[in-house]
C-alpha atoms as a PDB file:
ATOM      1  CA  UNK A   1      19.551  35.582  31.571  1.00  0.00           C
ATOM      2  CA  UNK A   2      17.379  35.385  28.359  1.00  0.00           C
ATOM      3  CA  UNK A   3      13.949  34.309  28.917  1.00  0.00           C
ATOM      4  CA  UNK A   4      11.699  33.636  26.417  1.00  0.00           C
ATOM      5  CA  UNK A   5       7.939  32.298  27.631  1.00  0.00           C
ATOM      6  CA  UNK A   6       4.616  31.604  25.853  1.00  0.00           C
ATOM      7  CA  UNK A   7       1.414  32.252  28.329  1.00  0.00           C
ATOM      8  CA  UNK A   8      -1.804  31.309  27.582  1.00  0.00           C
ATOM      9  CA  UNK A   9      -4.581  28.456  27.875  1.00  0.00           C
ATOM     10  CA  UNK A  10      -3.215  25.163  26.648  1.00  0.00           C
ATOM     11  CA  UNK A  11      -6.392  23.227  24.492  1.00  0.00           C
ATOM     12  CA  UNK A  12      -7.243  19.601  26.293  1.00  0.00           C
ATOM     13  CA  UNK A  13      -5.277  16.843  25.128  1.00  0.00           C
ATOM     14  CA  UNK A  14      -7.613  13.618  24.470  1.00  0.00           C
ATOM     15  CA  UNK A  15      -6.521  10.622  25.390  1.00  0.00           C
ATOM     16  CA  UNK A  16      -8.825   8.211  23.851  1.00  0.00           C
ATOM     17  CA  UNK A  17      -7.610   8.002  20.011  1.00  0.00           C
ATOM     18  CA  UNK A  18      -9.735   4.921  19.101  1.00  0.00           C
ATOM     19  CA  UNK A  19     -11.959   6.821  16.954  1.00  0.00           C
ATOM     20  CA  UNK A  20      -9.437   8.773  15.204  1.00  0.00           C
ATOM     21  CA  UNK A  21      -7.114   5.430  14.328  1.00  0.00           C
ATOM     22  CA  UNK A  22     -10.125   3.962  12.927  1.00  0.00           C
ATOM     23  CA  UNK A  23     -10.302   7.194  10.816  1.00  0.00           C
ATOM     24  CA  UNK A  24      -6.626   6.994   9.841  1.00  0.00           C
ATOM     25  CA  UNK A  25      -6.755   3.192   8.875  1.00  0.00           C
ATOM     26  CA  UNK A  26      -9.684   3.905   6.485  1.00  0.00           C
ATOM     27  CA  UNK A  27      -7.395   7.084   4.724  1.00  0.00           C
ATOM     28  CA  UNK A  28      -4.594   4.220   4.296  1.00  0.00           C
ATOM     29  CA  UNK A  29      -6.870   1.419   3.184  1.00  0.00           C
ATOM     30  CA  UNK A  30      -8.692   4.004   0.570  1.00  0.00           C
ATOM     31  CA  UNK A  31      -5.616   5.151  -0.665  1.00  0.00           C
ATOM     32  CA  UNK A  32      -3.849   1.306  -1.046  1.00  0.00           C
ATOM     33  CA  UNK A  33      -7.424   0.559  -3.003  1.00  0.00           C
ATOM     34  CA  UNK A  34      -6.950   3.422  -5.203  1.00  0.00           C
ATOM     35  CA  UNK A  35      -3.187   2.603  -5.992  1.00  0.00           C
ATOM     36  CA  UNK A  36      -4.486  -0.774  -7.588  1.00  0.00           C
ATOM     37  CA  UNK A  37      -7.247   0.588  -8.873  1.00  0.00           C
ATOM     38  CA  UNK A  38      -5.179   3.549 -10.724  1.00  0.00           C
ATOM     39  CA  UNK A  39      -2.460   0.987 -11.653  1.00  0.00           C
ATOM     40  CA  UNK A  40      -0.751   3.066  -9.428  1.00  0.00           C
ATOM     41  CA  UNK A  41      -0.144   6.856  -8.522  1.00  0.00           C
ATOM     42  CA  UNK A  42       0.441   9.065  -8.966  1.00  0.00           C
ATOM     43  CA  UNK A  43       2.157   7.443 -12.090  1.00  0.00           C
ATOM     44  CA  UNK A  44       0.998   4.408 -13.724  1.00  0.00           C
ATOM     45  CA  UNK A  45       3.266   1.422 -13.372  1.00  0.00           C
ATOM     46  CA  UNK A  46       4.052   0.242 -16.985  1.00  0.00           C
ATOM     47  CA  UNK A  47       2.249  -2.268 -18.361  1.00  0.00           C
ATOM     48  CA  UNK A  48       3.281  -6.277 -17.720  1.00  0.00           C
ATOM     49  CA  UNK A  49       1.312  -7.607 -20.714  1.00  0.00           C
ATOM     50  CA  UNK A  50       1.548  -5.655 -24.061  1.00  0.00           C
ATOM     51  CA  UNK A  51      -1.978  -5.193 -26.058  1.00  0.00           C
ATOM     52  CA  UNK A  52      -3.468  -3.624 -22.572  1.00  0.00           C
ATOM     53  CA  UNK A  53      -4.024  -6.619 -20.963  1.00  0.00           C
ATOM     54  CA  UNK A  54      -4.911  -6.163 -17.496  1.00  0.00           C
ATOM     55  CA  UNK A  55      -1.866  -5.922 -14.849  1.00  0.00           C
ATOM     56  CA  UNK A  56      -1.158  -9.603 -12.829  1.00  0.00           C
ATOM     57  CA  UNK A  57      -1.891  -7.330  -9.545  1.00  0.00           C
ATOM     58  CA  UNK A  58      -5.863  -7.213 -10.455  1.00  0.00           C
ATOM     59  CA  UNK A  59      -6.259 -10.475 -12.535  1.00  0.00           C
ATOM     60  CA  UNK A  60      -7.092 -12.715 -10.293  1.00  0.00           C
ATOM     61  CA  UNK A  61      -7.769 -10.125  -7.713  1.00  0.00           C
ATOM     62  CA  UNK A  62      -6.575 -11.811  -4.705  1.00  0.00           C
ATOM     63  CA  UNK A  63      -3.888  -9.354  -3.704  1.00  0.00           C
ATOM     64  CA  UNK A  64      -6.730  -6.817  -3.734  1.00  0.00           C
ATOM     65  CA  UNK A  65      -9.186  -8.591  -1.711  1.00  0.00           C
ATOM     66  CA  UNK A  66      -6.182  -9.452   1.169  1.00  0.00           C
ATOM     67  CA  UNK A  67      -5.499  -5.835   1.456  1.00  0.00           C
ATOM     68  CA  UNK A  68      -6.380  -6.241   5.453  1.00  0.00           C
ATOM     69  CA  UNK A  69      -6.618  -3.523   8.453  1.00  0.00           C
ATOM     70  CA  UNK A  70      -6.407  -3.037  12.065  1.00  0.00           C
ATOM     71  CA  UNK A  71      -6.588  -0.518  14.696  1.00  0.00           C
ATOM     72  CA  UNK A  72      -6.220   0.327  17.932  1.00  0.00           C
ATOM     73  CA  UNK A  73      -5.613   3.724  20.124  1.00  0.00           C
ATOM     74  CA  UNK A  74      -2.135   3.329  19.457  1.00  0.00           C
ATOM     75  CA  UNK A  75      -1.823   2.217  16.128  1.00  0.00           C
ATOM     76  CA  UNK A  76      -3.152   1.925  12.154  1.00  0.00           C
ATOM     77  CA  UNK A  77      -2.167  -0.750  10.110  1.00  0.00           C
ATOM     78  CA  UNK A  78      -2.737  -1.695   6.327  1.00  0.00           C
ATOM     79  CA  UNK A  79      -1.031  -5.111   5.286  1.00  0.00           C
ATOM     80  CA  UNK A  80      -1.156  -8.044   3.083  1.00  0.00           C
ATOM     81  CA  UNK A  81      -0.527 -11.430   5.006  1.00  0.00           C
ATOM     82  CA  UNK A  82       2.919 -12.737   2.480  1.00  0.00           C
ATOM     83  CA  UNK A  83       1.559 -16.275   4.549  1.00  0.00           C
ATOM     84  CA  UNK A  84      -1.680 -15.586   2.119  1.00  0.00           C
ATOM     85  CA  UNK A  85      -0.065 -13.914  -0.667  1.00  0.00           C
ATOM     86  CA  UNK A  86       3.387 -14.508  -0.954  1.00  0.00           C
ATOM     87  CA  UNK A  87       4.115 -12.839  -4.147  1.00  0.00           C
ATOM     88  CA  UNK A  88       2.679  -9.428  -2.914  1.00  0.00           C
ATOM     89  CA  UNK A  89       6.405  -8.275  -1.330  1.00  0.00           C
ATOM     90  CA  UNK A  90       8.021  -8.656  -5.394  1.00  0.00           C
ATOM     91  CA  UNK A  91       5.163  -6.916  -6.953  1.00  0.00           C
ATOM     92  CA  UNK A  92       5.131  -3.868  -4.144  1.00  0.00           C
ATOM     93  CA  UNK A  93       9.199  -4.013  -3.734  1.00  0.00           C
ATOM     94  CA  UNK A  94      10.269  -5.602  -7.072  1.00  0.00           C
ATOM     95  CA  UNK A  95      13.558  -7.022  -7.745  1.00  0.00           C
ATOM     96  CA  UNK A  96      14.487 -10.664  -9.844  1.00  0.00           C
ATOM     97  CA  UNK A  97      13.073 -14.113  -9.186  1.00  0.00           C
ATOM     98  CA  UNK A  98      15.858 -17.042  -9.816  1.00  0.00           C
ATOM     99  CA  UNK A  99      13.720 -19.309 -11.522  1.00  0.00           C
ATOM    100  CA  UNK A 100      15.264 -22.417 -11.406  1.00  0.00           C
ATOM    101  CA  UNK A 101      14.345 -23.917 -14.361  1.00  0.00           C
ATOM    102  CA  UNK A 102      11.995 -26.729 -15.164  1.00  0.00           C
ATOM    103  CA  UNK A 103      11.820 -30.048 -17.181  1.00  0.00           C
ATOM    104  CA  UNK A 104       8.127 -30.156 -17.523  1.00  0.00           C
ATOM    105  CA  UNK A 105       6.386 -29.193 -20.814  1.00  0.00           C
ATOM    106  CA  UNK A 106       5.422 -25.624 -20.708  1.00  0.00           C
ATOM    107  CA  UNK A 107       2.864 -23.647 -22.781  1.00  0.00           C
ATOM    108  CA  UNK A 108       3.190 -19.829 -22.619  1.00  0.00           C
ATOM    109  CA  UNK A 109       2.525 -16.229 -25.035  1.00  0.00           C
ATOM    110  CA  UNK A 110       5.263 -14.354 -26.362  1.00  0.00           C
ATOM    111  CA  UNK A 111       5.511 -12.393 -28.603  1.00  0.00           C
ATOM    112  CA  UNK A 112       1.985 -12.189 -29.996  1.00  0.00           C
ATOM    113  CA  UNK A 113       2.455 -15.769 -30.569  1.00  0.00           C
ATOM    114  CA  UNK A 114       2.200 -19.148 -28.221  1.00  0.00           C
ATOM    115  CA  UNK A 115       5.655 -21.080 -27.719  1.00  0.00           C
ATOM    116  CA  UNK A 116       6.085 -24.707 -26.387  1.00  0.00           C
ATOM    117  CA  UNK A 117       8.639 -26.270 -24.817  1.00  0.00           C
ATOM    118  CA  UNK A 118      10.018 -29.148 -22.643  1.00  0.00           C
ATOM    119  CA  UNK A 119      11.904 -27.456 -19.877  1.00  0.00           C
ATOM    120  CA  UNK A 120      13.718 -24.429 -19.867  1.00  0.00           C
ATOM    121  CA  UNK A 121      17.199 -23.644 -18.232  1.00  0.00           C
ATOM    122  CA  UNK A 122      17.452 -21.493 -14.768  1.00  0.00           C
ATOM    123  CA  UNK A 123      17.154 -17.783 -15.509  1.00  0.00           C
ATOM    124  CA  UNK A 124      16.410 -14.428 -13.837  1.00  0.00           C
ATOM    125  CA  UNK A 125      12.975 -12.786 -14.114  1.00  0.00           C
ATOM    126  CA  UNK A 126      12.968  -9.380 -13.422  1.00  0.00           C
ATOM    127  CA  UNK A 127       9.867  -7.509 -11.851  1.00  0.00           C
ATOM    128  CA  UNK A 128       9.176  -4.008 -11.815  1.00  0.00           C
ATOM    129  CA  UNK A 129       8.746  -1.913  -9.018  1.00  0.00           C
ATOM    130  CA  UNK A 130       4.621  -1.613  -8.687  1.00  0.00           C
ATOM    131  CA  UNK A 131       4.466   0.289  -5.252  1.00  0.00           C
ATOM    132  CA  UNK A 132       0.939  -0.024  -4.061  1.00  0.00           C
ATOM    133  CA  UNK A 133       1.225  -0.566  -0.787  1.00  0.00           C
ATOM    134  CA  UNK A 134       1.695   3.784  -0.070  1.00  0.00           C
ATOM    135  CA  UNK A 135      -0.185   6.378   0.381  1.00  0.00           C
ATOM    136  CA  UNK A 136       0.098   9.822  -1.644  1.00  0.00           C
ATOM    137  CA  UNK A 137       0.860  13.599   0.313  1.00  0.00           C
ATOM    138  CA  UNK A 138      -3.019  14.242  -0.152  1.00  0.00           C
ATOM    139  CA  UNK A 139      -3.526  11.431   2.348  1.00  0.00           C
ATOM    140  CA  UNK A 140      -0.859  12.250   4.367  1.00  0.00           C
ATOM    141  CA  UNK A 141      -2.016  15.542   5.218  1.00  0.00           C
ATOM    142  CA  UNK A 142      -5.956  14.370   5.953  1.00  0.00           C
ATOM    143  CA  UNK A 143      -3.870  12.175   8.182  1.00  0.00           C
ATOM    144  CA  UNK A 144      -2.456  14.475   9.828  1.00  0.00           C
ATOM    145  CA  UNK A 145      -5.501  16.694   9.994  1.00  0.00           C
ATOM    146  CA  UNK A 146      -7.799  13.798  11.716  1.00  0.00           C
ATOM    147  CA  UNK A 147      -4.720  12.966  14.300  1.00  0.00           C
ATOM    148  CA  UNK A 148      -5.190  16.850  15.446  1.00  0.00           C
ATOM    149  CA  UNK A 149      -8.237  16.905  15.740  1.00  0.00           C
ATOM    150  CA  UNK A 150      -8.385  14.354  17.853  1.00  0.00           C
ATOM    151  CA  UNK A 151      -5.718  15.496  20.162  1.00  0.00           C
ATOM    152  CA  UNK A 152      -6.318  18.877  20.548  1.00  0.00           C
ATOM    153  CA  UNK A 153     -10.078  19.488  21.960  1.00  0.00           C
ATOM    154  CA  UNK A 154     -11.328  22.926  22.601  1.00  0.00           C
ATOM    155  CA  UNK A 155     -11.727  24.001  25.821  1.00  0.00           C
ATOM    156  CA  UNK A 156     -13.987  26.569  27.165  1.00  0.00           C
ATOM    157  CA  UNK A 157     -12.883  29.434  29.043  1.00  0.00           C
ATOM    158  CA  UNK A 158     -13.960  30.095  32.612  1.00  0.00           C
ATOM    159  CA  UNK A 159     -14.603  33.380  33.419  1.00  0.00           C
END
């Protein structure tokens, strides 16, 4: 027989994680912030607009402000409700919208220049990958770091 053991006083496992989920969530909601904030990281996403126009994900702002959070002992979560914002999958995601096409009389910029038109014919729009929704290895390892801590408590030895 080949026996191999490990001897020796075992820390205390805590079992109430509360505190340190609520730590974790706020890692993963920092890091989501700083991801729009950065226009992403840790590369920038390329630009939608040309002449550094600000990105569609912070114009209006209201992908950033439903960046929501919840916790529990057993869980961290950081989501966007798609019920709220239901464009926030494409941007994070990306892949092509089938625009159907439209009959209605449309204004838009392109090109440095404004075109008009009365409808326009269905066509793919393609959208870039703009991963914000993901947290860096820097985060992951404070992660980590708070999760044991909070499971592994000292213990003091009895003489």
């Amino acid at each position: 027989m080949i026996e191999i053991q490990i001897k020796g006083q075992l820390p205390n496992l805590n079992s109430n994680l509360e505190p340190a989920m609520g730590k974790v969530v706020d890692i993963m909601y920092r890091s989501v912030q700083e991801n729009f904030i950065a226009g992403g990281r840790p590369n920038q996403w390329e630009p939608l607009k040309p002449f550094g126009e600000s990105s569609h994900l912070m114009k209006s702002g209201n992908m950033f402000q439903n960046i929501m959070l919840r916790w529990s002992d057993r869980e961290a979560v950081v989501f966007i409700d798609t019920a709220k914002v239901p464009y926030a999958a494409i941007h994070n995601f990306g892949g092509t919208i089938k625009h159907p096409g439209s009959s209605k009389f449309q204004a838009f910029e392109y090109g440095g220049g404004m075109v008009y038109t009365w409808g326009t014919k269905p066509h793919d729009i393609p959208m870039p990958k703009r991963q914000f929704m993901m947290f860096q290895e820097e985060d992951k390892a404070k992660i980590l770091q708070t999760l044991s801590d909070a499971i592994f408590t000292t213990s003091e030895r009895t003489q």
